[in-house]
C-alpha atoms as a PDB file:
ATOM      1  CA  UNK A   1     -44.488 -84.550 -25.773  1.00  0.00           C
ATOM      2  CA  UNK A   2     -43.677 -80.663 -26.075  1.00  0.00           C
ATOM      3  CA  UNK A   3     -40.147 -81.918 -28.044  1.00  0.00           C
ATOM      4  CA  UNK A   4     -42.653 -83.858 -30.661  1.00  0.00           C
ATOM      5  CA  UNK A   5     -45.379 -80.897 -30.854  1.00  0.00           C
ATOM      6  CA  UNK A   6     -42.290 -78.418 -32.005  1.00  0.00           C
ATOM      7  CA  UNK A   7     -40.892 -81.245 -34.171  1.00  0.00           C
ATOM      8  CA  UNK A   8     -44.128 -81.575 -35.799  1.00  0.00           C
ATOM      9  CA  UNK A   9     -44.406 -78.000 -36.218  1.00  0.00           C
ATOM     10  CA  UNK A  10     -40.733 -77.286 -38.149  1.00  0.00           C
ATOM     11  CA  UNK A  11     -41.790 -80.252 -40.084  1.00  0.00           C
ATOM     12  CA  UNK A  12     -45.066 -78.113 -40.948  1.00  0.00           C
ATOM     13  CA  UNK A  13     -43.052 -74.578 -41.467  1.00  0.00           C
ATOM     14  CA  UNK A  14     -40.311 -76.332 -43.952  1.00  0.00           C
ATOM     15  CA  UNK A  15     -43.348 -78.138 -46.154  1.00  0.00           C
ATOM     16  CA  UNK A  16     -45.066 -74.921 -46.228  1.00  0.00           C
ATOM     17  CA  UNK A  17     -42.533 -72.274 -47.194  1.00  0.00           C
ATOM     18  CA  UNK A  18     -40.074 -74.671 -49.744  1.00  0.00           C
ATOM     19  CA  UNK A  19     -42.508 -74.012 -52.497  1.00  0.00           C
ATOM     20  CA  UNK A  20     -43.069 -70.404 -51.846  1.00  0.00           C
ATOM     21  CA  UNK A  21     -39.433 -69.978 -51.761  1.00  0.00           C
ATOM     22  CA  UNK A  22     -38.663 -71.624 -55.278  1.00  0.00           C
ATOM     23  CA  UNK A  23     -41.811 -69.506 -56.614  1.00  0.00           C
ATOM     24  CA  UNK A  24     -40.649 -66.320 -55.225  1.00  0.00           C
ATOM     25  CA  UNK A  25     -36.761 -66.244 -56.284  1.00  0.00           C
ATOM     26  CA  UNK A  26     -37.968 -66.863 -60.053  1.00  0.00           C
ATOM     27  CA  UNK A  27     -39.341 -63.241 -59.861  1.00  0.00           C
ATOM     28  CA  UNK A  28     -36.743 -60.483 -60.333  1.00  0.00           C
ATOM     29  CA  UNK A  29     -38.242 -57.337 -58.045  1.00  0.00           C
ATOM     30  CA  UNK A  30     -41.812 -56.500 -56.461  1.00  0.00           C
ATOM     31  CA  UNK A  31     -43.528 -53.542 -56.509  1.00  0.00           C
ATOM     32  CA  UNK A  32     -44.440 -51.385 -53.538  1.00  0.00           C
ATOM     33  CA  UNK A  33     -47.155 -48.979 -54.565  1.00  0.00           C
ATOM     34  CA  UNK A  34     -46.676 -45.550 -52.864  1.00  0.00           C
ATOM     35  CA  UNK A  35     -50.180 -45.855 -51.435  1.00  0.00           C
ATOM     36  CA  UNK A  36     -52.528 -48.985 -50.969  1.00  0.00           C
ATOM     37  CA  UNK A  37     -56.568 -48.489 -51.160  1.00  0.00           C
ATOM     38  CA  UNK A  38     -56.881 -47.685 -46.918  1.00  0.00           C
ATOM     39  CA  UNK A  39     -54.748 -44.799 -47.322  1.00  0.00           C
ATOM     40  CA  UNK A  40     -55.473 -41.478 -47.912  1.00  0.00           C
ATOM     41  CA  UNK A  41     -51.872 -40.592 -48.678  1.00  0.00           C
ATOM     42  CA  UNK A  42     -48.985 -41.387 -50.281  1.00  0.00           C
ATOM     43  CA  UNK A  43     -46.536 -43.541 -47.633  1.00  0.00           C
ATOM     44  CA  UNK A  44     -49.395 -42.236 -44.753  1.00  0.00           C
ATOM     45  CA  UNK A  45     -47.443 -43.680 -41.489  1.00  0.00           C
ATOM     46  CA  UNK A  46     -44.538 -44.791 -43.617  1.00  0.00           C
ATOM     47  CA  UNK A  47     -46.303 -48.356 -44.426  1.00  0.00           C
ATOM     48  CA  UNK A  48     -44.942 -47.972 -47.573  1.00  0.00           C
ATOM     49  CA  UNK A  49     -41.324 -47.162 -46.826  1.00  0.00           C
ATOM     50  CA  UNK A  50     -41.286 -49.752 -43.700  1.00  0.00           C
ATOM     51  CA  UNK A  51     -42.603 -52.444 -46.120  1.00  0.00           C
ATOM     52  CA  UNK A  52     -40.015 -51.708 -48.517  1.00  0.00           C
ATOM     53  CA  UNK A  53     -37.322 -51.471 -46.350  1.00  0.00           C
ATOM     54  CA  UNK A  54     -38.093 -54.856 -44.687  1.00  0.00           C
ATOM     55  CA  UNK A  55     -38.086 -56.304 -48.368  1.00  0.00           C
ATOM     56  CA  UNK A  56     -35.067 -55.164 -49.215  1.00  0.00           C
ATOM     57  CA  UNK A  57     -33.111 -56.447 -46.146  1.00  0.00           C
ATOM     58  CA  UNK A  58     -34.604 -59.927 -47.080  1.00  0.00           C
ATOM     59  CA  UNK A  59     -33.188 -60.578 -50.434  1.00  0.00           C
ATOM     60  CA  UNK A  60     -36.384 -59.055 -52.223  1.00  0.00           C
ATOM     61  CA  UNK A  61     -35.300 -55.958 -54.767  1.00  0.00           C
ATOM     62  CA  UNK A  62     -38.275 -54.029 -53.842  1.00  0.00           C
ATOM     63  CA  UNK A  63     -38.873 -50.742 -55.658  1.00  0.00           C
ATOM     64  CA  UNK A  64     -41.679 -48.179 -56.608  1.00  0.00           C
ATOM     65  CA  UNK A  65     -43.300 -47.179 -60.030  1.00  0.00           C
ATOM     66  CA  UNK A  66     -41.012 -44.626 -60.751  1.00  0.00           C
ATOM     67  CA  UNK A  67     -37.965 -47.160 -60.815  1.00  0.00           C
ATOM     68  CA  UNK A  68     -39.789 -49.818 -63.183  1.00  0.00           C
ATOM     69  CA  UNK A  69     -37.837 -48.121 -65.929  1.00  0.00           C
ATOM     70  CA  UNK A  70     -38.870 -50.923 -68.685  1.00  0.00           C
ATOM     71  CA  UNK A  71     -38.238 -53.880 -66.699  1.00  0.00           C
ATOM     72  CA  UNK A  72     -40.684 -56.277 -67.562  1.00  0.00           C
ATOM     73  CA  UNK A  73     -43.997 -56.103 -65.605  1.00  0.00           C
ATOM     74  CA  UNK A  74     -44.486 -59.580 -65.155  1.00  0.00           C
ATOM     75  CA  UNK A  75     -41.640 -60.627 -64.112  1.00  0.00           C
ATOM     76  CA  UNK A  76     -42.264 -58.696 -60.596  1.00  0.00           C
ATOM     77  CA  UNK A  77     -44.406 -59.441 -58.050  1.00  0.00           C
ATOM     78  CA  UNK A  78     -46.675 -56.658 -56.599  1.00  0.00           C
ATOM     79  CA  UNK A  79     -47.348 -56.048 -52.823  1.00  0.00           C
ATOM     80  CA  UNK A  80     -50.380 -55.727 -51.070  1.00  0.00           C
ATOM     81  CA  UNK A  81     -51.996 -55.602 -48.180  1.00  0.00           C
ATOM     82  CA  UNK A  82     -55.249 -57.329 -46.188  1.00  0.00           C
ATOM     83  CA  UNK A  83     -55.982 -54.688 -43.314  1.00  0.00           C
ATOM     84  CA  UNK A  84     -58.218 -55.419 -40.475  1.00  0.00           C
ATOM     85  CA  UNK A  85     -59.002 -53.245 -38.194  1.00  0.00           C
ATOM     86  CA  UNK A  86     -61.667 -53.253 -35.006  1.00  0.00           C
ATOM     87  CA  UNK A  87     -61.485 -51.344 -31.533  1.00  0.00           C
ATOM     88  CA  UNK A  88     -59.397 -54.624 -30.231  1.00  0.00           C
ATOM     89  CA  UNK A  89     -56.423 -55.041 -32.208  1.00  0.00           C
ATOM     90  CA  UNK A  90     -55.299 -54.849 -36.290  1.00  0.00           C
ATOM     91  CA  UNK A  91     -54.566 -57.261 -38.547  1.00  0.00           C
ATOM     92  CA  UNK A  92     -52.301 -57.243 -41.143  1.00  0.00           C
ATOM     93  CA  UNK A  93     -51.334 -59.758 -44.320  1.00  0.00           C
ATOM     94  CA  UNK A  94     -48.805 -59.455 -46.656  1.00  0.00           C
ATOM     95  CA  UNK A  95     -50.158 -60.411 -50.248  1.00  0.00           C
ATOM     96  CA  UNK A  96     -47.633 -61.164 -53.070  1.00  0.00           C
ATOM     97  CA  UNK A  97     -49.311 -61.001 -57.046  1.00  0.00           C
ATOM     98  CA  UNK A  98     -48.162 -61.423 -59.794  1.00  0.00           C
ATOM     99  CA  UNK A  99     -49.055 -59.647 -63.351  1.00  0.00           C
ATOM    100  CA  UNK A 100     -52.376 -61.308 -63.896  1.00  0.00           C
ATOM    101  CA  UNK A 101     -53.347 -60.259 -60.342  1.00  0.00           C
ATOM    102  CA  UNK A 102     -52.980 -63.891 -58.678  1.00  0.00           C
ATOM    103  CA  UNK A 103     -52.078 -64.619 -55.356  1.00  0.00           C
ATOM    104  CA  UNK A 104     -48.446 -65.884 -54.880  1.00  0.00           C
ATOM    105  CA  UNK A 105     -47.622 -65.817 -51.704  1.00  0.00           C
ATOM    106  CA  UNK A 106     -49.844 -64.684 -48.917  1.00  0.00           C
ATOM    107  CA  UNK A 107     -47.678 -64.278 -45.375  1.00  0.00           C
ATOM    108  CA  UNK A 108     -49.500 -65.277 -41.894  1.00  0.00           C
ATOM    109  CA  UNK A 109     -51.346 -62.486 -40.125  1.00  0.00           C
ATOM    110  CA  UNK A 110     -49.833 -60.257 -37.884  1.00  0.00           C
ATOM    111  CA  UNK A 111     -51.964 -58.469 -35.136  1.00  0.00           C
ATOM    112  CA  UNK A 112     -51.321 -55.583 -33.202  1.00  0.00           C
ATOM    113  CA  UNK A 113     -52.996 -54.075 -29.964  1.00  0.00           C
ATOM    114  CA  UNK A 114     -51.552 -50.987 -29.833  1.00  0.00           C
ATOM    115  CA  UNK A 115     -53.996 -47.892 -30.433  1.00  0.00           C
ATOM    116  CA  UNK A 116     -51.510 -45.253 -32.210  1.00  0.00           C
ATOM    117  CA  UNK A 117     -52.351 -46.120 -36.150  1.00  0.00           C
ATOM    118  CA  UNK A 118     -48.777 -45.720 -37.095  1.00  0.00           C
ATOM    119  CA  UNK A 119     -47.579 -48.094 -33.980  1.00  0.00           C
ATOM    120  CA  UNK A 120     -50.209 -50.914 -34.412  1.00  0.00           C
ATOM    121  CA  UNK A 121     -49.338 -51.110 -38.634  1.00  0.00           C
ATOM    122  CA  UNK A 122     -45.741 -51.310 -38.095  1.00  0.00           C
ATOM    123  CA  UNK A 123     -46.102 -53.764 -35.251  1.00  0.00           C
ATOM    124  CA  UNK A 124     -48.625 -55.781 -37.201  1.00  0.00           C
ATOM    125  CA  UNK A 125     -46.213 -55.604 -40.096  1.00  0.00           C
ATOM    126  CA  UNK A 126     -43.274 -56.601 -38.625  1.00  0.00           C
ATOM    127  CA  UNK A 127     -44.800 -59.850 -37.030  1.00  0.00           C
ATOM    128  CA  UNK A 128     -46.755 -60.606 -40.696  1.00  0.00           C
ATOM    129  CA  UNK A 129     -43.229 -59.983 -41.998  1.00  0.00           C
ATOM    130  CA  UNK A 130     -41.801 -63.243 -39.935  1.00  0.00           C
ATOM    131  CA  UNK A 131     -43.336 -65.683 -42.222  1.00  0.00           C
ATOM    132  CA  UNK A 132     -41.690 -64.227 -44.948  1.00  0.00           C
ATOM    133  CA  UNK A 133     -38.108 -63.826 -43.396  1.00  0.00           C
ATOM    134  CA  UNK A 134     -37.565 -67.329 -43.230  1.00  0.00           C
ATOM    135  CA  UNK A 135     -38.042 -68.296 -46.960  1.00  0.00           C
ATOM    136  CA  UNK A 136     -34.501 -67.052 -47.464  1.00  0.00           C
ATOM    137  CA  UNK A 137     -34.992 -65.453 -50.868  1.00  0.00           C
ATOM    138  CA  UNK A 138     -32.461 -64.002 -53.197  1.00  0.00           C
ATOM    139  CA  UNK A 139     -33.870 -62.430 -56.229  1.00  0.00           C
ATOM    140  CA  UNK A 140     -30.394 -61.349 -57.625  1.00  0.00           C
ATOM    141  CA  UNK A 141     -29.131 -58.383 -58.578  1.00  0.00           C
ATOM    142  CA  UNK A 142     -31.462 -56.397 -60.411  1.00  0.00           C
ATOM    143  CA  UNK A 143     -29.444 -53.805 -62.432  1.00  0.00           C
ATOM    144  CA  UNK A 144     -28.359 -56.881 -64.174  1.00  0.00           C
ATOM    145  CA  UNK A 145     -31.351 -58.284 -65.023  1.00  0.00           C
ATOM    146  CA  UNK A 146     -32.888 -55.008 -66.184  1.00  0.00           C
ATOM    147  CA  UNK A 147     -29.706 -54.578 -68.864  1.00  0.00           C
ATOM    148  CA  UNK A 148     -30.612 -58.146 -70.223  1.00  0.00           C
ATOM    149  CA  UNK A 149     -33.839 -57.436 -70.344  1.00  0.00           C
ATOM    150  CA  UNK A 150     -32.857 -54.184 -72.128  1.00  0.00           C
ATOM    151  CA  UNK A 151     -30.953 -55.857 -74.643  1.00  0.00           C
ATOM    152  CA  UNK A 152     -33.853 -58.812 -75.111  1.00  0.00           C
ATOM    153  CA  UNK A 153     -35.932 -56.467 -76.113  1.00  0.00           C
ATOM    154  CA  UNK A 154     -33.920 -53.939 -78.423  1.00  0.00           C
ATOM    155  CA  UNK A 155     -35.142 -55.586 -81.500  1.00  0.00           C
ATOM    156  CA  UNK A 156     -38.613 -55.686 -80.603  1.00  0.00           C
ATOM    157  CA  UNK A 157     -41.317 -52.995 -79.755  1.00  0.00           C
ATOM    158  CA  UNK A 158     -43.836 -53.688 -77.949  1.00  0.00           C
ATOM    159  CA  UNK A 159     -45.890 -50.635 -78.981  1.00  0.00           C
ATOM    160  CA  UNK A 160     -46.032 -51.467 -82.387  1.00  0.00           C
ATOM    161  CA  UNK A 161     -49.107 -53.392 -82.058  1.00  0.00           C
ATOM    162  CA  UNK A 162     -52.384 -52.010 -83.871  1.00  0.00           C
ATOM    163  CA  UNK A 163     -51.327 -51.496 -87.766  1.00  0.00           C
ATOM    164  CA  UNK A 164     -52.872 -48.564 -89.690  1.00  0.00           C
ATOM    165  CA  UNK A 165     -51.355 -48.462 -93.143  1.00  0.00           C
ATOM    166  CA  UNK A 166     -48.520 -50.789 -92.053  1.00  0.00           C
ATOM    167  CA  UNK A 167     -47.961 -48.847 -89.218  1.00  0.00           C
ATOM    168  CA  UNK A 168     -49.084 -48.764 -85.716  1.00  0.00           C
ATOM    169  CA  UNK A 169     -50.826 -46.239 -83.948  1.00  0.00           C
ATOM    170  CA  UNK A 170     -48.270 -46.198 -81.398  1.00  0.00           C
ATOM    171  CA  UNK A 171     -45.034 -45.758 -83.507  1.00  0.00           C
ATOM    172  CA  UNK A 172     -46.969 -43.051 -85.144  1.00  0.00           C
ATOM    173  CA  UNK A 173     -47.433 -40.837 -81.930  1.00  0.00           C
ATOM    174  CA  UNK A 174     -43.879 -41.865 -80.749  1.00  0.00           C
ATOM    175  CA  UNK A 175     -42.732 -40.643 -84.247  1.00  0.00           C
ATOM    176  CA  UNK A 176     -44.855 -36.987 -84.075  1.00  0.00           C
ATOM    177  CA  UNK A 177     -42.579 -34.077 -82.690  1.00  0.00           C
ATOM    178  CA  UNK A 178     -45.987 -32.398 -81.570  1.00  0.00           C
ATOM    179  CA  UNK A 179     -48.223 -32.974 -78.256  1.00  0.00           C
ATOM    180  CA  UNK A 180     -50.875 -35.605 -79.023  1.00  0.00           C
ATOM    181  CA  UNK A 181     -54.584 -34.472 -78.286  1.00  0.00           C
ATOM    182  CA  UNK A 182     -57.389 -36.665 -76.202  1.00  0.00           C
ATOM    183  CA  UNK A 183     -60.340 -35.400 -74.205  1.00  0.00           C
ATOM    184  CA  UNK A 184     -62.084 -37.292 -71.713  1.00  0.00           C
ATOM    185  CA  UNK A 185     -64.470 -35.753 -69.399  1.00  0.00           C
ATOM    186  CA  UNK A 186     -64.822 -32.227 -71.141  1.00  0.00           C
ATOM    187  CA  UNK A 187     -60.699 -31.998 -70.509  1.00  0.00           C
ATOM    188  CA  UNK A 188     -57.993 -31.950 -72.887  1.00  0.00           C
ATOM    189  CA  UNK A 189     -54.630 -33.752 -72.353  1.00  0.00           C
ATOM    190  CA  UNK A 190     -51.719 -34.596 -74.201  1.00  0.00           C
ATOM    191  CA  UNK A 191     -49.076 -36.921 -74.658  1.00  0.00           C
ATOM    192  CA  UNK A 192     -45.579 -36.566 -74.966  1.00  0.00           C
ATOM    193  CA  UNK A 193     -43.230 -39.497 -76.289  1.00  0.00           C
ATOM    194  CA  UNK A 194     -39.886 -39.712 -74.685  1.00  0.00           C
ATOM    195  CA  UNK A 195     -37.740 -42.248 -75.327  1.00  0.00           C
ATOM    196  CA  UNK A 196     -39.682 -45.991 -74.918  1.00  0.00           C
ATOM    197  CA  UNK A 197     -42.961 -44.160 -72.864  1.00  0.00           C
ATOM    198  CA  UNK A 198     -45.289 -41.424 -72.838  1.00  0.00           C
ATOM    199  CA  UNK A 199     -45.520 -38.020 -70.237  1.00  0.00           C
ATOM    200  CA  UNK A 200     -49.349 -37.747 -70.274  1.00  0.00           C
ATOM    201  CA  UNK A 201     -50.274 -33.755 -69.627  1.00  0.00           C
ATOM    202  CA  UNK A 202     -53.119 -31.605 -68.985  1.00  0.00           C
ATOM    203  CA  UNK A 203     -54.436 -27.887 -69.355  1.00  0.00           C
ATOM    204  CA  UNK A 204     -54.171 -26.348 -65.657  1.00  0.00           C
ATOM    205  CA  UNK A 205     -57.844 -24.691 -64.960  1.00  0.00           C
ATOM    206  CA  UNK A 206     -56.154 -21.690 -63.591  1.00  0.00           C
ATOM    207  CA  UNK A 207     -53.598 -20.440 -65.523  1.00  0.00           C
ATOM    208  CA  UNK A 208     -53.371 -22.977 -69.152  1.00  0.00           C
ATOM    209  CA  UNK A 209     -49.989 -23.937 -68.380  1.00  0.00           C
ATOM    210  CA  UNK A 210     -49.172 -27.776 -69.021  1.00  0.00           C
ATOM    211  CA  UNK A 211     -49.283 -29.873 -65.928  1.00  0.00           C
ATOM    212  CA  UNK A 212     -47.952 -33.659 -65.614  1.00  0.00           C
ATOM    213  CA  UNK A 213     -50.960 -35.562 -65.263  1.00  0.00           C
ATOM    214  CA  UNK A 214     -49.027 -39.249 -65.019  1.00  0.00           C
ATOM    215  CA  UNK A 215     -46.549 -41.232 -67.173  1.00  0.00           C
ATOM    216  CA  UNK A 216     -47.419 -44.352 -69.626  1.00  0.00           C
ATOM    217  CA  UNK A 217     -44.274 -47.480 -69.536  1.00  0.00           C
ATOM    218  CA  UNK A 218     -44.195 -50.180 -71.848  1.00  0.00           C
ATOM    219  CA  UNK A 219     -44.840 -53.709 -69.906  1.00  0.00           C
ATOM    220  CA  UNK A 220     -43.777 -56.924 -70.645  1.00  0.00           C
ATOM    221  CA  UNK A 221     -47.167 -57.675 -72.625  1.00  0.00           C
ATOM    222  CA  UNK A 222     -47.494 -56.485 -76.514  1.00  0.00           C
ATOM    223  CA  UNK A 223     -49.393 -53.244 -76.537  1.00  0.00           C
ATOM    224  CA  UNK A 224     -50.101 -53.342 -72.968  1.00  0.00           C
ATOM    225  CA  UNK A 225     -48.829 -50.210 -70.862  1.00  0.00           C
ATOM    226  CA  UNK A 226     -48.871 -49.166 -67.179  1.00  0.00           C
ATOM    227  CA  UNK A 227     -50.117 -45.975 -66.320  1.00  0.00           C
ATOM    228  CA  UNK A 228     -48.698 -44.319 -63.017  1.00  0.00           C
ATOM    229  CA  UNK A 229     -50.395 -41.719 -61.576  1.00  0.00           C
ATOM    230  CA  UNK A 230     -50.255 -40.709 -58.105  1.00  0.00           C
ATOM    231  CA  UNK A 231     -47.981 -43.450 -56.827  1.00  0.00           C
ATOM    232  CA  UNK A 232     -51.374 -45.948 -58.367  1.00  0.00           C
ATOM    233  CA  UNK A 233     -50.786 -48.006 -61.297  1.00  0.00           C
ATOM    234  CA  UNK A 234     -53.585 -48.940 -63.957  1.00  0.00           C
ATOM    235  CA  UNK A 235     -53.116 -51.282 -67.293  1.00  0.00           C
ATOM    236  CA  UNK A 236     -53.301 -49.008 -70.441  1.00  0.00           C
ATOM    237  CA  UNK A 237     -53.948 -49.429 -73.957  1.00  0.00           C
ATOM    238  CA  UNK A 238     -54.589 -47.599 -77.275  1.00  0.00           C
ATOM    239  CA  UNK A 239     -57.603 -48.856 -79.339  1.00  0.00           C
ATOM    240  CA  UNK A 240     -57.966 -48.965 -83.633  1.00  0.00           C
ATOM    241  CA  UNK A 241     -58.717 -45.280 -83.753  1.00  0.00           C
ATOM    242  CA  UNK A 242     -55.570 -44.547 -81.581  1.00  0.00           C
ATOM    243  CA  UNK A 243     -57.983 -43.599 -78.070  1.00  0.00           C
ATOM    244  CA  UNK A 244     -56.374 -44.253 -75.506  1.00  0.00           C
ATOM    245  CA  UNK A 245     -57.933 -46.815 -72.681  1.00  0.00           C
ATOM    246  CA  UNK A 246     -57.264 -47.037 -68.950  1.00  0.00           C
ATOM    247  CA  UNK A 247     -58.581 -49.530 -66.598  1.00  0.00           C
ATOM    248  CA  UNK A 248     -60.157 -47.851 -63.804  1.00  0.00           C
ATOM    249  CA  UNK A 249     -63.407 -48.890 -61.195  1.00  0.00           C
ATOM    250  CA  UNK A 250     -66.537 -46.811 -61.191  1.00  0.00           C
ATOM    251  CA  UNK A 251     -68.034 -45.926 -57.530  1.00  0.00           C
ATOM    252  CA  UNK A 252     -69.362 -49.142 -57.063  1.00  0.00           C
ATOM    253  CA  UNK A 253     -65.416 -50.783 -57.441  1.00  0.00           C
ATOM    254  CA  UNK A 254     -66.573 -52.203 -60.446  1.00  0.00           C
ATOM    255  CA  UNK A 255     -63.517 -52.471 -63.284  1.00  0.00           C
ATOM    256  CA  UNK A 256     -64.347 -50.332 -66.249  1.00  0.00           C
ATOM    257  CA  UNK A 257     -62.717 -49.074 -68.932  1.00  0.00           C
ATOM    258  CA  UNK A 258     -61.584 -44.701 -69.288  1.00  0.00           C
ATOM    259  CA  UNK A 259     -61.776 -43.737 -73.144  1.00  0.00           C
ATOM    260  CA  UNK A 260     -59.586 -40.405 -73.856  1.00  0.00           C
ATOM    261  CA  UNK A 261     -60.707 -39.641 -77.381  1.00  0.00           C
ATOM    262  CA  UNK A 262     -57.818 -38.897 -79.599  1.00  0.00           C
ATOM    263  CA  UNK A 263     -58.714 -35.497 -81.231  1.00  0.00           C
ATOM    264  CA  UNK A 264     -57.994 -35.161 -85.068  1.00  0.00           C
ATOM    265  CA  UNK A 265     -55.753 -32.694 -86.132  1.00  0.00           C
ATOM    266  CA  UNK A 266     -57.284 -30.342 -88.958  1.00  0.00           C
END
């Protein structure tokens, strides 16, 4: 009888994970943010470097913002994480998304009854992590991907996208040699094109001096950009009049939409 229940239950596993497995090699990296929502720091306990790590050493090509470098956005998955905690034990799942913010792949909980924060997440994580270990995935090797993708896309520009005298507002500020002026909030920033994205700036309150405020990279979509701030990433776009809008959630975690009024030049 106990040789049929664990039959039964392999059976179970194999149906289960095939599908995920097929779904999850078609993607080329995922993206570990450097800080999920229930932190209040950037890799706070090292969640953030464990969970990459452990993606890594499974045939995942995890990496953070700062090493998207053009690939296309939706062809990476994005991690995330279902927390539960209570005076008893935490639980932990693994979520998998992809561009559009759908579910892939969400792993089985792992719980932990240890009391030390940093103890009872890794545990918890390590044990959610066993339901993805046995998919056997191989997403590649990425540098390869990212130079086809490169070469895909050398004839097309996805920031020419909103045409103002047969030209878009986004060749036009990667074409200006000078900062480009918005305000939003009674502040001034400015962007600075380099290459295929923007270095957004502002006005330090203390001394004037220009401070990197976050970075804007093309995605996959036409017009579309992410906006990386703070080891957080937001969808980004520039309107008709060249403002530039960020998604964002007001205090109530509703989604909403930041306008950074592009100031004329006299």
């Amino acid at each position: 009888m106990k040789h049929q229940i664990f039959l039964l239950l392999i059976l179970f596993s194999f149906s289960f994970t095939s599908p995920a497995q097929t779904n999850l090699n078609e993607y080329a990296y995922v993206l570990i943010p450097q800080q999920f929502d229930f932190q209040k720091g950037k890799d706070q306990f090292q969640i953030n470097t464990l969970l990459r790590h452990l993606f890594n050493k499974e045939g995942f090509n995890a990496i953070y913002d700062e090493e998207l470098k053009g690939l296309p956005r939706c062809n990476g998955l994005f991690a995330d994480l279902f927390v539960d905690t209570n005076f008893l034990n935490t639980t932990i799942q693994i979520l998998l998304k992809d561009c559009n913010n759908n579910i892939v792949y969400q792993s089985a909980p792992g719980r932990s009854k240890e009391k030390e924060y940093k103890k009872s997440y890794h545990e918890a994580i390590r044990k959610s992590f066993e339901s993805i270990e046995i998919l056997g995935v191989d997403q590649g090797d990425l540098e390869s991907f990212r130079e086809s993708a490169l070469k895909r896309d050398a004839s097309f520009s996805p920031i020419q996208t909103v045409e103002v005298k047969n030209e878009s507002i986004s060749t036009n500020l990667m074409k200006s040699k000078s900062l480009m002026t918005y305000e939003f909030n009674g502040k001034m920033f400015y962007l600075e094109a380099i290459e295929n994205e923007f270095v957004v700036y502002k006005k330090d309150k203390n001394n004037q001096d220009f401070v990197e405020y976050g970075t804007l990279v093309e995605t996959s979509r036409a017009g579309i950009y992410l906006f990386n701030k703070d080891g957080k990433s937001q969808l980004a776009n520039f309107d008709e009049a060249g403002n530039l809008l960020i998604d964002g959630v007001d205090t109530q975690g509703n989604p909403i939409q930041n306008k950074y009024q592009k100031v004329e030049e006299n």
